[in-house]
C-alpha atoms as a PDB file:
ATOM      1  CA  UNK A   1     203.567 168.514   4.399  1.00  0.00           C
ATOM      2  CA  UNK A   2     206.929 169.249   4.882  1.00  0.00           C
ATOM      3  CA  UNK A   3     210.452 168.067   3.132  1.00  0.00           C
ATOM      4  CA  UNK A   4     211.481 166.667   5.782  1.00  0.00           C
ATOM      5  CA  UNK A   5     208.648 164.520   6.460  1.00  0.00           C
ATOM      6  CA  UNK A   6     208.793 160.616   6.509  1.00  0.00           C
ATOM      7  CA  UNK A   7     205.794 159.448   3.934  1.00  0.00           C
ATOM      8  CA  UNK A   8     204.730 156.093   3.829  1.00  0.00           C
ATOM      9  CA  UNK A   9     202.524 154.576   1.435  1.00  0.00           C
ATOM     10  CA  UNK A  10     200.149 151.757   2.436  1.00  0.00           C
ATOM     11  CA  UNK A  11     200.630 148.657   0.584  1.00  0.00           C
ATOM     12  CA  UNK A  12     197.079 147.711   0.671  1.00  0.00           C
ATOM     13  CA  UNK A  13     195.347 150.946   0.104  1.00  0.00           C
ATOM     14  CA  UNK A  14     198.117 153.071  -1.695  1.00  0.00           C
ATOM     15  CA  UNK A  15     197.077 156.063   0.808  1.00  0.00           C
ATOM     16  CA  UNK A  16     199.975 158.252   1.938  1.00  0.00           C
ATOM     17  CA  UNK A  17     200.701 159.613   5.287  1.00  0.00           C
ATOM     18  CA  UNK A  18     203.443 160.801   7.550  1.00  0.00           C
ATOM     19  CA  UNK A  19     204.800 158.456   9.695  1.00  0.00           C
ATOM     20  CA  UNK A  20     203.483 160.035  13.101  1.00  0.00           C
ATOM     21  CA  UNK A  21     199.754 159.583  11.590  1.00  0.00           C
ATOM     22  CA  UNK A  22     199.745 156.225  11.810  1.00  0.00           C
ATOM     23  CA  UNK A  23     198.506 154.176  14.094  1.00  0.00           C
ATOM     24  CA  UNK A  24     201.440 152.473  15.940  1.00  0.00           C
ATOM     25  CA  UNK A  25     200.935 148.793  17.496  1.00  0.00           C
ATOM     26  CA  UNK A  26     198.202 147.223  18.654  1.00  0.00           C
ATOM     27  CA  UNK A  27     197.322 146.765  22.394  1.00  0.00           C
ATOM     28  CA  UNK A  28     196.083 143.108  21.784  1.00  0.00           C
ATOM     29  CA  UNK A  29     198.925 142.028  19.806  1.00  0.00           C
ATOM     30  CA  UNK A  30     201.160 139.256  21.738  1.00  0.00           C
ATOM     31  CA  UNK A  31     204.567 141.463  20.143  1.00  0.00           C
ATOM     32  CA  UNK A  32     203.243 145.170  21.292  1.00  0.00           C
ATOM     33  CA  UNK A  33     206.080 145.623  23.225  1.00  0.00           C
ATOM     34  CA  UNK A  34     208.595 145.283  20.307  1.00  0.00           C
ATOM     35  CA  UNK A  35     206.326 145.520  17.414  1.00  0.00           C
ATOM     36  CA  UNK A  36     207.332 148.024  15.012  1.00  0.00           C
ATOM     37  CA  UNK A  37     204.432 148.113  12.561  1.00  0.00           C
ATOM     38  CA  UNK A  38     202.395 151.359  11.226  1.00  0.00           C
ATOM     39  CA  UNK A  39     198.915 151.192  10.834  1.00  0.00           C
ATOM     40  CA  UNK A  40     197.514 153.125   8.418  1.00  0.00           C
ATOM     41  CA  UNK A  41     195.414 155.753   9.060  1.00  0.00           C
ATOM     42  CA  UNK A  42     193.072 154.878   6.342  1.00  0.00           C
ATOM     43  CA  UNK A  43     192.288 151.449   6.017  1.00  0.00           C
ATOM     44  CA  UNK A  44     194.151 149.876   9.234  1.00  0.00           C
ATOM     45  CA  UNK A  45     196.472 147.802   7.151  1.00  0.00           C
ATOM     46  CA  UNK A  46     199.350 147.268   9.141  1.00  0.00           C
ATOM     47  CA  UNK A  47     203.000 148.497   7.319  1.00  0.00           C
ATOM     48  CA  UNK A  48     206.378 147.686   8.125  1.00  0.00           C
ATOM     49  CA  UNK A  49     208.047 150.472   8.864  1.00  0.00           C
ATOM     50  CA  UNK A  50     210.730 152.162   6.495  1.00  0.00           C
ATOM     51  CA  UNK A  51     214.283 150.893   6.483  1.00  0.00           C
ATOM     52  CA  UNK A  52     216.950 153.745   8.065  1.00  0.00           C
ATOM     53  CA  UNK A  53     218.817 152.802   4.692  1.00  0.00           C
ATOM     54  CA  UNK A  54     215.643 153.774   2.526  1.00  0.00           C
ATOM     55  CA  UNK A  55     215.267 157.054   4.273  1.00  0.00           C
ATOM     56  CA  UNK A  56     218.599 158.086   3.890  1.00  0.00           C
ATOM     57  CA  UNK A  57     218.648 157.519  -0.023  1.00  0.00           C
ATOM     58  CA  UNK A  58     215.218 159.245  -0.158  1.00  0.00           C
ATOM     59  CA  UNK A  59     216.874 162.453   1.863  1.00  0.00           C
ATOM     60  CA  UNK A  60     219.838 162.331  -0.711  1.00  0.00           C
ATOM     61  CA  UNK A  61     217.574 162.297  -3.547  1.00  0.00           C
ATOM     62  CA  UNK A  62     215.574 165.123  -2.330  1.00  0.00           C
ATOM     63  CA  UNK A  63     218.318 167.838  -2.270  1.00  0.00           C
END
């Protein structure tokens, strides 16, 4: 993976993955037009999805 890629960890499995390998919404779900959440890849657990802030401190503590 690259630097510049957006990891998330899973909070139920602990499994990282980029961002665009998760599973986005849910057809079924009653939000899917304005839910945000990340399935992941792995185990299906549903994540919110990173804060802009969060990302921008982890893309200052990378250089």
């Amino acid at each position: 993976m690259a630097a510049g890629d957006n990891l998330i960890r899973c909070g139920f499995c602990g499994h990282e993955f980029v961002e665009e390998q998760g599973n986005v919404g849910c057809k079924n779900c009653p939000m899917s037009s304005g839910c945000k959440m990340i399935k992941c890849p792995r185990c299906n657990y549903e994540n919110p999805p990173e804060p802009a802030l969060v990302k921008g401190i982890k893309k200052l503590l990378r250089r």
